[in-house]
C-alpha atoms as a PDB file:
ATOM      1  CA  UNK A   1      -6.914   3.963 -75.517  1.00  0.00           C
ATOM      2  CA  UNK A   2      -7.692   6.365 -73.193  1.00  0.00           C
ATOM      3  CA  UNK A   3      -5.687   9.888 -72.570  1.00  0.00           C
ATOM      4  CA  UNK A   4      -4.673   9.500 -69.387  1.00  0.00           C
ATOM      5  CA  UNK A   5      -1.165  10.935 -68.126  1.00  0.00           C
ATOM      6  CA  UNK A   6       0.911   7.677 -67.747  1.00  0.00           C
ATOM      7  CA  UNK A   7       1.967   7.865 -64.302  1.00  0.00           C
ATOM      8  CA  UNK A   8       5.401   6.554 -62.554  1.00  0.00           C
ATOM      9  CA  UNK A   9       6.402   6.976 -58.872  1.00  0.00           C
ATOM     10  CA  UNK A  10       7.158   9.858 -58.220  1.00  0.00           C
ATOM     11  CA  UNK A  11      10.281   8.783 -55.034  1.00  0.00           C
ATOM     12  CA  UNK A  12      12.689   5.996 -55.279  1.00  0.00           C
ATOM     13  CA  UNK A  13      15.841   5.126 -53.157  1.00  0.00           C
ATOM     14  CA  UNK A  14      18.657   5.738 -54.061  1.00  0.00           C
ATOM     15  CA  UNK A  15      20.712   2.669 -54.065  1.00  0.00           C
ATOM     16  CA  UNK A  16      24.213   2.232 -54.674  1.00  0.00           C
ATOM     17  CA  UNK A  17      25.288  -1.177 -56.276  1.00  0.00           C
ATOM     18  CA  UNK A  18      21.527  -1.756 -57.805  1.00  0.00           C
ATOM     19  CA  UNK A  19      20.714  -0.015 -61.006  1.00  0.00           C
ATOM     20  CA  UNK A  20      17.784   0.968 -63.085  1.00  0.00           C
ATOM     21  CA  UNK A  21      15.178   0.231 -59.629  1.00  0.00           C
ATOM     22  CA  UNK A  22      12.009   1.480 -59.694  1.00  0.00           C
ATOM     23  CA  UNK A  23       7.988   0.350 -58.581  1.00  0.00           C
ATOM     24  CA  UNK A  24       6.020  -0.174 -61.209  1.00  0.00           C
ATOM     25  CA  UNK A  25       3.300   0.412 -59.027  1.00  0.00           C
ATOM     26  CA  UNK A  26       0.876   3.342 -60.726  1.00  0.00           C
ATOM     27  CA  UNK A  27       1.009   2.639 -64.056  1.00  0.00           C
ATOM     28  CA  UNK A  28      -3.146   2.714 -65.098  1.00  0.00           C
ATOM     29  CA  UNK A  29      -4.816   0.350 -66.982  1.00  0.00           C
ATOM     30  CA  UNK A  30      -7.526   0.729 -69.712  1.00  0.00           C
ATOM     31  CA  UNK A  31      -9.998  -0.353 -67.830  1.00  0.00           C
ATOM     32  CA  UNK A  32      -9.381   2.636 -64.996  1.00  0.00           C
ATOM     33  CA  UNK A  33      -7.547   0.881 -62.633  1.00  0.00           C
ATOM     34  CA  UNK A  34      -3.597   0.745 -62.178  1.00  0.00           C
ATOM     35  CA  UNK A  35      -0.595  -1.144 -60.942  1.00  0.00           C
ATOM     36  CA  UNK A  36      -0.209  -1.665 -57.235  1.00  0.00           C
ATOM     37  CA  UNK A  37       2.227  -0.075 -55.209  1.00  0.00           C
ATOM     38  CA  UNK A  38       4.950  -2.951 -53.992  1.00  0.00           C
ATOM     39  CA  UNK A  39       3.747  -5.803 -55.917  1.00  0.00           C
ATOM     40  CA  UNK A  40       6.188  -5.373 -58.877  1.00  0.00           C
ATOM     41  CA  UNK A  41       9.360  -4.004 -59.533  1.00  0.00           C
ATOM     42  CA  UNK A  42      12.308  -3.945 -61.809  1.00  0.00           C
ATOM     43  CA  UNK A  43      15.719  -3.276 -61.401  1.00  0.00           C
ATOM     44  CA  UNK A  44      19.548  -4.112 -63.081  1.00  0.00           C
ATOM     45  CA  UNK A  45      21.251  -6.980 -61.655  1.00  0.00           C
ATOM     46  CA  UNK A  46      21.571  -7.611 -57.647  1.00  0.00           C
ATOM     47  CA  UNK A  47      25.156  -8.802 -57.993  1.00  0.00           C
ATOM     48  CA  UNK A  48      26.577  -5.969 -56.233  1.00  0.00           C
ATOM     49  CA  UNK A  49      24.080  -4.577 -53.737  1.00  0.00           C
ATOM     50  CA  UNK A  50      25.678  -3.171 -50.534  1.00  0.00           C
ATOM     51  CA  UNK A  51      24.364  -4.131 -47.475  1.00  0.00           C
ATOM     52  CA  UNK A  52      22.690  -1.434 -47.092  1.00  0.00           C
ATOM     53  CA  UNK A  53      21.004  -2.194 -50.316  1.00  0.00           C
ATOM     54  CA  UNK A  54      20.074  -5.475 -49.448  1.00  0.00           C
ATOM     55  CA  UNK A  55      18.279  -4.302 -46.267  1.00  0.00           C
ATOM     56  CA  UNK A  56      16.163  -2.276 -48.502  1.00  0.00           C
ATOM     57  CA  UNK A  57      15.399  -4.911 -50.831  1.00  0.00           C
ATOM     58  CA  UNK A  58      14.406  -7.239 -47.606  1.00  0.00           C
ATOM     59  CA  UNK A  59      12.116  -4.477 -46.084  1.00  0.00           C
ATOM     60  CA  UNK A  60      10.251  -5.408 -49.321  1.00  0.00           C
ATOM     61  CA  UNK A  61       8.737  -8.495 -48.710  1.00  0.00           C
ATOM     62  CA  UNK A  62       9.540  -9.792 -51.978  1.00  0.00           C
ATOM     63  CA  UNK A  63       7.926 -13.675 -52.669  1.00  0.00           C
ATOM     64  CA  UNK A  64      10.061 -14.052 -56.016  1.00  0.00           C
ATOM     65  CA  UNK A  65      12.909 -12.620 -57.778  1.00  0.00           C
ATOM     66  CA  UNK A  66      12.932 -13.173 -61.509  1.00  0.00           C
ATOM     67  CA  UNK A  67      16.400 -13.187 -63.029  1.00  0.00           C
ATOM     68  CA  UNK A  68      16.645 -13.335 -67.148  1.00  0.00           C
ATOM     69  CA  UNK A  69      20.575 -12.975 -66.995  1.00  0.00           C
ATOM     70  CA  UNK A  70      22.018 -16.153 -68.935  1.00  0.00           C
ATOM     71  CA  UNK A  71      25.242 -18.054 -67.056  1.00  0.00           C
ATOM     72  CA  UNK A  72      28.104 -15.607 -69.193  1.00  0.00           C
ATOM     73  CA  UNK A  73      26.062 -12.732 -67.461  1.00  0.00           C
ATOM     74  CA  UNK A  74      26.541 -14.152 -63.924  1.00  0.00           C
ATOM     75  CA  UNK A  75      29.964 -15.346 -64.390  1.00  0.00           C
ATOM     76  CA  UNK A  76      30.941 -11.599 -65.272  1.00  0.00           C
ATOM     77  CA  UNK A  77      28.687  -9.360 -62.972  1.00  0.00           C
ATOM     78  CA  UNK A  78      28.732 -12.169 -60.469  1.00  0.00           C
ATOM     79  CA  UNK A  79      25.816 -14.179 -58.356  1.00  0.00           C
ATOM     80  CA  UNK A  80      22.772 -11.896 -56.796  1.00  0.00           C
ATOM     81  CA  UNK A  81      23.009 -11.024 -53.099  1.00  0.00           C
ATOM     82  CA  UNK A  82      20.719 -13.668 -51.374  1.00  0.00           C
ATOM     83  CA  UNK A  83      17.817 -12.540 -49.953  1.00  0.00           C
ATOM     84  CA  UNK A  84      16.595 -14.431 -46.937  1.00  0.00           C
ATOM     85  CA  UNK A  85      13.272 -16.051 -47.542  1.00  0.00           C
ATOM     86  CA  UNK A  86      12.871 -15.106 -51.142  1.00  0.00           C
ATOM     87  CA  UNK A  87      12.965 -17.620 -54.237  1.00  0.00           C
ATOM     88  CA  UNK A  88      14.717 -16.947 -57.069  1.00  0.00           C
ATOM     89  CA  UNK A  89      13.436 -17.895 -60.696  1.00  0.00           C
ATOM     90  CA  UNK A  90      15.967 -18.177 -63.667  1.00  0.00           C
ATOM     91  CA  UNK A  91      14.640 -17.798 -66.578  1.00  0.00           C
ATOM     92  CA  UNK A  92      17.819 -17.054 -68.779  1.00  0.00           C
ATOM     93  CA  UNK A  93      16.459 -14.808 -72.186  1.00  0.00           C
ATOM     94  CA  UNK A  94      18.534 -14.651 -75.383  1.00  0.00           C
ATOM     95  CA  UNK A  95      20.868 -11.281 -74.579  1.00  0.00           C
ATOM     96  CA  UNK A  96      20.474  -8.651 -76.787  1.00  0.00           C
ATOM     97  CA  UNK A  97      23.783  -8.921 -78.268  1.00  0.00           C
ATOM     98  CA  UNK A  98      24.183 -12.429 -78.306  1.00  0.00           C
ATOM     99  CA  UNK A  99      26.762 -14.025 -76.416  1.00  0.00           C
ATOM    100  CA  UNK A 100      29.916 -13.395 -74.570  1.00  0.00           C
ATOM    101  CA  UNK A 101      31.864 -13.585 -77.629  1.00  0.00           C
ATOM    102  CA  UNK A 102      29.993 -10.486 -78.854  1.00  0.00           C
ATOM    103  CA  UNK A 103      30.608  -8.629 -75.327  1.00  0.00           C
ATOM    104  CA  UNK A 104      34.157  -9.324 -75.212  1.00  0.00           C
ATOM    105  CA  UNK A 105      34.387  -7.085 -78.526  1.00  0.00           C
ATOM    106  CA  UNK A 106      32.839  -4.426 -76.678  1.00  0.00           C
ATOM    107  CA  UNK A 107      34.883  -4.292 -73.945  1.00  0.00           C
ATOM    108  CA  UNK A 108      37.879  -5.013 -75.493  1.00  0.00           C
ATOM    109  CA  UNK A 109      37.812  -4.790 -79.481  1.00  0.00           C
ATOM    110  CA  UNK A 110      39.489  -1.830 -81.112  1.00  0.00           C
ATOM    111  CA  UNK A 111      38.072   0.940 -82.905  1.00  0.00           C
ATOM    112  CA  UNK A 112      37.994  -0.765 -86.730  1.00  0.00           C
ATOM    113  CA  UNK A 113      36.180  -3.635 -84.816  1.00  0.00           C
ATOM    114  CA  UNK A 114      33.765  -1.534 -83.105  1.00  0.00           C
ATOM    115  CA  UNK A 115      32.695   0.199 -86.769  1.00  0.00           C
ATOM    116  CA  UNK A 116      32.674  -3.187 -88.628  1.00  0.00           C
ATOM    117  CA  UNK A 117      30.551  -4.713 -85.935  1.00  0.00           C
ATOM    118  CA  UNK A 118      28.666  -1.732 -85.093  1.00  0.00           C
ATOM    119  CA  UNK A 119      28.437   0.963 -87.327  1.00  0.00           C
ATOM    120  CA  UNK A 120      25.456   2.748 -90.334  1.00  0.00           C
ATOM    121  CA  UNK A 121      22.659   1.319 -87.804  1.00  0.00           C
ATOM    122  CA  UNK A 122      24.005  -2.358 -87.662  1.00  0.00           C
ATOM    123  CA  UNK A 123      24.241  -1.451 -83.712  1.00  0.00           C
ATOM    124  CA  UNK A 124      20.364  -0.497 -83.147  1.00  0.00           C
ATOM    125  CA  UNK A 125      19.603  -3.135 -85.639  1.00  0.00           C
ATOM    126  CA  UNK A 126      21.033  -5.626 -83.439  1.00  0.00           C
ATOM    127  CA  UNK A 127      18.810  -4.681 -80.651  1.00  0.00           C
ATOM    128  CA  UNK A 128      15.699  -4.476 -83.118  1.00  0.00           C
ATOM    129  CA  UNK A 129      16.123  -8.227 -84.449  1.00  0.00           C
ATOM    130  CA  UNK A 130      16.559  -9.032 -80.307  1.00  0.00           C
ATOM    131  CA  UNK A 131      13.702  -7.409 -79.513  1.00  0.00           C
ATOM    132  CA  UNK A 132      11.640  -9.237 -82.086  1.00  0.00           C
ATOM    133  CA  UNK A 133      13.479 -12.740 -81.321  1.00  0.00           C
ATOM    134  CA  UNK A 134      12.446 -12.581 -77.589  1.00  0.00           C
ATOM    135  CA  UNK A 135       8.922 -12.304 -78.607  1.00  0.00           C
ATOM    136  CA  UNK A 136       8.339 -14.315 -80.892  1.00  0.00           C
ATOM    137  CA  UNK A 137      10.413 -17.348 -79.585  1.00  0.00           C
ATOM    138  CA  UNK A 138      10.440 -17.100 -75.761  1.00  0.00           C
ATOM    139  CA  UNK A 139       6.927 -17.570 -74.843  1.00  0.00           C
ATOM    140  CA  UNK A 140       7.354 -20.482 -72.336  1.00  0.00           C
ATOM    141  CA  UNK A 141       9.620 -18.237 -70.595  1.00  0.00           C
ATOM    142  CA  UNK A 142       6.950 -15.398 -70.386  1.00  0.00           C
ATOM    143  CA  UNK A 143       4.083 -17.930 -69.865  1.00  0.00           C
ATOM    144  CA  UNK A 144       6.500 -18.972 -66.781  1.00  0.00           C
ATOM    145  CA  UNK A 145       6.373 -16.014 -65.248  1.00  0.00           C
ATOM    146  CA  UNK A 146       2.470 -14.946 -65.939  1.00  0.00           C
ATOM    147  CA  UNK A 147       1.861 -18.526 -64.246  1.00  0.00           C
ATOM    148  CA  UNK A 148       4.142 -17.551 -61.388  1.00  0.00           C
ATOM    149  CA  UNK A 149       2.478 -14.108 -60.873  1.00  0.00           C
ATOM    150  CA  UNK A 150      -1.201 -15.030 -61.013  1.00  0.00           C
ATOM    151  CA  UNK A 151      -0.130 -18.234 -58.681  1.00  0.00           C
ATOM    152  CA  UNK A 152       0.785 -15.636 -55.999  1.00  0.00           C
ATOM    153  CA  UNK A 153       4.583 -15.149 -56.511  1.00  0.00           C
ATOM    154  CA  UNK A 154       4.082 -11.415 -55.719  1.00  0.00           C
ATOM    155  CA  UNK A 155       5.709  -8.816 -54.433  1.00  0.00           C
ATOM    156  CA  UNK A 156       7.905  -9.955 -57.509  1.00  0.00           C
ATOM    157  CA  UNK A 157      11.276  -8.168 -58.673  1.00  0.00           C
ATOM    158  CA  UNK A 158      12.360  -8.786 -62.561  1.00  0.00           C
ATOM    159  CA  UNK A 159      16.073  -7.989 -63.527  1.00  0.00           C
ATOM    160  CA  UNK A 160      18.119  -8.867 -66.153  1.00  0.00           C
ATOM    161  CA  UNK A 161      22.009  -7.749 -66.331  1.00  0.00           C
ATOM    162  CA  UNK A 162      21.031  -3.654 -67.003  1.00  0.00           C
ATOM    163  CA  UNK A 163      17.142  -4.113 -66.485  1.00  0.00           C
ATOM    164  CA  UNK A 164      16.728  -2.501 -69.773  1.00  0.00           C
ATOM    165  CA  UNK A 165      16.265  -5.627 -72.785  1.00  0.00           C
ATOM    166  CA  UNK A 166      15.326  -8.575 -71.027  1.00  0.00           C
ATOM    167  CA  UNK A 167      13.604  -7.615 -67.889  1.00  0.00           C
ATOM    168  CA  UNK A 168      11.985  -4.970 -69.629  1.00  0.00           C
ATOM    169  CA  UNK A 169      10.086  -7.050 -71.841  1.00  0.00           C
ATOM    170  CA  UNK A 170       9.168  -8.783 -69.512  1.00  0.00           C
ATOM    171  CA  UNK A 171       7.915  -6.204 -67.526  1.00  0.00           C
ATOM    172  CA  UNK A 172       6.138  -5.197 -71.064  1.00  0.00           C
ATOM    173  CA  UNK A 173       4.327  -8.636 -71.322  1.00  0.00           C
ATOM    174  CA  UNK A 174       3.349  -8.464 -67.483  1.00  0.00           C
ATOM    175  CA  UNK A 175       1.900  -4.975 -67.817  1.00  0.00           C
ATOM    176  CA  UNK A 176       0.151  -6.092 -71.354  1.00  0.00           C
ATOM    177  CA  UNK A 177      -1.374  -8.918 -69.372  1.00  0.00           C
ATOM    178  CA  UNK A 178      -2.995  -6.539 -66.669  1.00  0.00           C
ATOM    179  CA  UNK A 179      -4.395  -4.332 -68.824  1.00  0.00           C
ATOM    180  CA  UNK A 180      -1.983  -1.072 -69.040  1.00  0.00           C
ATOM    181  CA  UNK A 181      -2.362   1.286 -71.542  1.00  0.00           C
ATOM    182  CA  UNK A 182       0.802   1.027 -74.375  1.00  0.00           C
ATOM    183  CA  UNK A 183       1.369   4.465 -73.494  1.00  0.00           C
ATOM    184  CA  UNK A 184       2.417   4.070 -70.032  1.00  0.00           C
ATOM    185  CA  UNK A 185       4.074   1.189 -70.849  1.00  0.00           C
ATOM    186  CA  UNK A 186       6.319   2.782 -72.846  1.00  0.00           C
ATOM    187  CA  UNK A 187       6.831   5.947 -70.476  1.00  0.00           C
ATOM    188  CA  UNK A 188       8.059   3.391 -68.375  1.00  0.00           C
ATOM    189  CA  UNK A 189      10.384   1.159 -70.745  1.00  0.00           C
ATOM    190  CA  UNK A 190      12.052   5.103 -71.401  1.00  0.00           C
ATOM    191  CA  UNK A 191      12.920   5.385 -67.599  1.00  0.00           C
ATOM    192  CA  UNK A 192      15.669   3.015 -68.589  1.00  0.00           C
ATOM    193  CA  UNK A 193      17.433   5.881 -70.777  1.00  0.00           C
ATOM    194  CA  UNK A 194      17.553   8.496 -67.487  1.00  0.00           C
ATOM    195  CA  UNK A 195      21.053   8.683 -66.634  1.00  0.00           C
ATOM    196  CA  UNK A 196      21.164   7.827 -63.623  1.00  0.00           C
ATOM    197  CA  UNK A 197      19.649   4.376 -64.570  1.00  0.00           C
ATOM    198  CA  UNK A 198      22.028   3.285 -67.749  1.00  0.00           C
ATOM    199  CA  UNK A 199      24.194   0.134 -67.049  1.00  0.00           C
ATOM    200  CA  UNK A 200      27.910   1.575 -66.919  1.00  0.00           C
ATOM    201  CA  UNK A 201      29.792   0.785 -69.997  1.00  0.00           C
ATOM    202  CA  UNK A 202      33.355  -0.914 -69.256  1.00  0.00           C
ATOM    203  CA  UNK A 203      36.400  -1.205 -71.419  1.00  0.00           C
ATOM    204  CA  UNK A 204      39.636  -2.762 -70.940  1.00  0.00           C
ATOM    205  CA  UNK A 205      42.169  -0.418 -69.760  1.00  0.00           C
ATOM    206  CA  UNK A 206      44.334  -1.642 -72.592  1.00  0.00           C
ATOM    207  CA  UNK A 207      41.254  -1.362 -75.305  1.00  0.00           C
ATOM    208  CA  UNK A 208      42.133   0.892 -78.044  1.00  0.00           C
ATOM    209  CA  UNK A 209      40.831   4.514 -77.339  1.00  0.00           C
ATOM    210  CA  UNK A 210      38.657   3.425 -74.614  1.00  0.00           C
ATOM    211  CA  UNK A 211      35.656   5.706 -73.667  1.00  0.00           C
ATOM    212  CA  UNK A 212      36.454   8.169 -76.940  1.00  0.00           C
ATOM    213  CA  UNK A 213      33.576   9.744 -78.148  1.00  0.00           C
ATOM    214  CA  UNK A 214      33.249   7.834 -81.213  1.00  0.00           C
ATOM    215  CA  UNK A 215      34.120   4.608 -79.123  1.00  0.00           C
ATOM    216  CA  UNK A 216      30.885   5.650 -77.090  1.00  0.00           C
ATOM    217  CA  UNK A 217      28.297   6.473 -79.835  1.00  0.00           C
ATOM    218  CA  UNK A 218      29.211   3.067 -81.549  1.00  0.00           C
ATOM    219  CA  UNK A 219      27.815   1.422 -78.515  1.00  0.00           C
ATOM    220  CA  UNK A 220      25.196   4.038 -77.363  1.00  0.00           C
ATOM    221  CA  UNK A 221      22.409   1.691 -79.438  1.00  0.00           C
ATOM    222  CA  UNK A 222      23.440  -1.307 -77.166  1.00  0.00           C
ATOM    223  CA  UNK A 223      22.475   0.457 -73.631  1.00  0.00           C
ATOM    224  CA  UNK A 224      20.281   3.336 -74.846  1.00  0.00           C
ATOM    225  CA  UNK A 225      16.151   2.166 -74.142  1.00  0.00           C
ATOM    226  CA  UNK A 226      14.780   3.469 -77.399  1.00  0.00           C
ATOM    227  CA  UNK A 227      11.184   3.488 -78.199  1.00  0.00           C
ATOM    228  CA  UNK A 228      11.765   2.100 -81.590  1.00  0.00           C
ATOM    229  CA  UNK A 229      13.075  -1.073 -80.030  1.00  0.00           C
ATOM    230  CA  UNK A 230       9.862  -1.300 -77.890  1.00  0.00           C
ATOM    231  CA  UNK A 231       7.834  -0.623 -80.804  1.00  0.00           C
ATOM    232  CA  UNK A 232       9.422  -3.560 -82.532  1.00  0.00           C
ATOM    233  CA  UNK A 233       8.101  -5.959 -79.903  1.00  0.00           C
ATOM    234  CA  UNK A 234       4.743  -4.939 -80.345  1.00  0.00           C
ATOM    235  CA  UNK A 235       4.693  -5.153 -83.783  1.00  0.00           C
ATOM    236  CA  UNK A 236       6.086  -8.669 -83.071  1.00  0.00           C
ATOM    237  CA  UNK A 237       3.179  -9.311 -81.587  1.00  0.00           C
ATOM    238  CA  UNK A 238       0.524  -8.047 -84.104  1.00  0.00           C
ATOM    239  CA  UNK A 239       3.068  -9.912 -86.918  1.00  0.00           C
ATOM    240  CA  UNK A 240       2.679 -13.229 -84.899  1.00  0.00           C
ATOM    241  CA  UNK A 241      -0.751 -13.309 -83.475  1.00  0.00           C
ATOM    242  CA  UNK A 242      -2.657 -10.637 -84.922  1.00  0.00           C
ATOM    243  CA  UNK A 243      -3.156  -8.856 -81.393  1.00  0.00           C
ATOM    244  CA  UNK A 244      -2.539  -8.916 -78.011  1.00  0.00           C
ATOM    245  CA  UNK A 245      -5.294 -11.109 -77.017  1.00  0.00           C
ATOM    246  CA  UNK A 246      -4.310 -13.442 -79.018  1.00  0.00           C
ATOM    247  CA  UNK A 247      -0.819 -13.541 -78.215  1.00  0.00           C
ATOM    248  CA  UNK A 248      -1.633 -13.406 -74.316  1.00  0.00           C
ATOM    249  CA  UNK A 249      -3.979 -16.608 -74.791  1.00  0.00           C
ATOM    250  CA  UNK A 250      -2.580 -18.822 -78.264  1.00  0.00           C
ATOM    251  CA  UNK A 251       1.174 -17.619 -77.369  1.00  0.00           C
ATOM    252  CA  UNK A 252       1.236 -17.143 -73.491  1.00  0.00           C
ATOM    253  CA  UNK A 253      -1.616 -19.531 -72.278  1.00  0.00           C
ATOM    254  CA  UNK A 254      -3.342 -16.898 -70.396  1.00  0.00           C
ATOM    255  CA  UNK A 255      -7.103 -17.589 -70.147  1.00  0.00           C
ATOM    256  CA  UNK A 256      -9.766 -15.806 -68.543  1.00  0.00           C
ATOM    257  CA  UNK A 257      -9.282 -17.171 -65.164  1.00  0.00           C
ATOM    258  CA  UNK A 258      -5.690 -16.529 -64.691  1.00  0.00           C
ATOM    259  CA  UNK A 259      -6.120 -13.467 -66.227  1.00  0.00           C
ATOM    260  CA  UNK A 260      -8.349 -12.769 -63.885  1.00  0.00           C
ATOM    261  CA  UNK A 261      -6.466 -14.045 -60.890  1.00  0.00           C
ATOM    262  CA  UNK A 262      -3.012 -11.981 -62.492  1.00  0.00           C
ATOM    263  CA  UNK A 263      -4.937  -8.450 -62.265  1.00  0.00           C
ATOM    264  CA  UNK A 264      -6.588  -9.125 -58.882  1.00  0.00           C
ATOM    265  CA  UNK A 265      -2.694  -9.612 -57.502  1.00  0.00           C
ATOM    266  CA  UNK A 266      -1.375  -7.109 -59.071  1.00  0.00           C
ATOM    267  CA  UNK A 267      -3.984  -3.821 -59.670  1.00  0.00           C
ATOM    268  CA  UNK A 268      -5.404  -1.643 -57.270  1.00  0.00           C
ATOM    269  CA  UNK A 269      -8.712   0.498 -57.740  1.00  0.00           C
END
């Protein structure tokens, strides 16, 4: 691995009812290249984008949105805006916290439920054992999308419900695929934990001491982007495969050609 500075774009608009945007554009790869600007980005769900917003997201040009939120996800946060002329992919992941049963506790469950459920680590732990589980069991969904990609479904824009978990991996896996070093792949997994970025934490107005600061650091593992839980993924990997060109051709399907086809999309010189 080289020692270059991971890079990550330096403006961004500011949007109002889309979290956790950004161009991945810049990131370099080992080979001396990196990421081109406005072929791939990431964001939090598109369910409420303003119109203004949405004009933004047009001016794009996007070819493909990539949506990894499951159908409990869209029935609370809602449907994305539709974008004229641009094709949606669902590709529902597991969630991180597995199931709407388990969010319902958040939002609602009291404080003994909260430290039962997620207290001494079992919180982070959850999103560890995730982390792993989308790896190692979701491959046709991530071979899906590195088809997709080196098939010409670019400018593309991944999202998941926060743009953190799910979309993030993903994002991982793409940039794995091109070439980019870990280390700016993980600069930019961490952009998720800015606060300007975070998914906003809701609890039922009747939900025993709501936003107290105990209530919050029981759930801080669940929406923080923690390097840890991106480590666990890669280890995932080595665990599974033995390395990452293994796991991009036995577990993904990604040969030399497409390969080849993916980074000539997606890098610039």
């Amino acid at each position: 691995m080289t020692q270059q500075t991971p890079q990550v774009p330096s403006t961004e608009p500011e949007l109002t009812g889309v979290r956790n945007f950004r161009d991945v554009g810049g990131l370099p790869t080992v080979d001396g290249r990196h990421v081109g600007r406005g072929v791939l980005f990431r964001s939090g769900h598109l369910a409420h984008a303003t119109d203004t917003d949405a004009a933004f997201l047009d001016s794009l040009g996007l070819h493909t949105v990539f949506d990894f939120r499951n159908s409990a996800d869209v029935k609370l946060e809602g449907p994305d805006v539709a974008l004229p002329g641009v094709r949606t992919v669902n590709l529902p992941l597991s969630d991180p916290a597995d199931g709407a049963g388990f969010w319902t506790m958040v939002r609602e469950g009291d404080l003994a439920t909260l430290r039962e459920m997620l207290g001494e680590g079992r919180a982070a732990q959850r999103m560890i054992d995730s982390y792993r589980l989308i790896i190692t069991t979701r491959t046709a969904e991530h071979r899906r999308v590195l088809d997709e990609l080196s098939d010409g479904a670019s400018p593309a824009l991944m999202h998941c419900s926060a743009g953190k978990d799910r979309a993030g991996l993903s994002i991982a896996v793409t940039l794995l695929a091109l070439g980019v070093e870990r280390d700016a792949i993980e600069a930019d997994y961490l952009e998720s934990a800015a606060a300007h970025r975070r998914y906003k934490v809701w609890r039922a107005s009747h939900a025993e001491d709501g936003k107290s600061p105990e209530v919050m650091a029981l759930l801080a593992p669940l929406f923080d982007a923690r390097a840890e839980y991106l480590a666990t993924a890669f280890a995932a990997i080595e665990e599974t495969w033995g390395d990452t060109e293994k796991y991009l051709a036995q577990g993904l399907g990604l040969d030399a050609a497409k390969q080849e086809r993916l980074r000539e999309r997606l890098l610039a010189n």
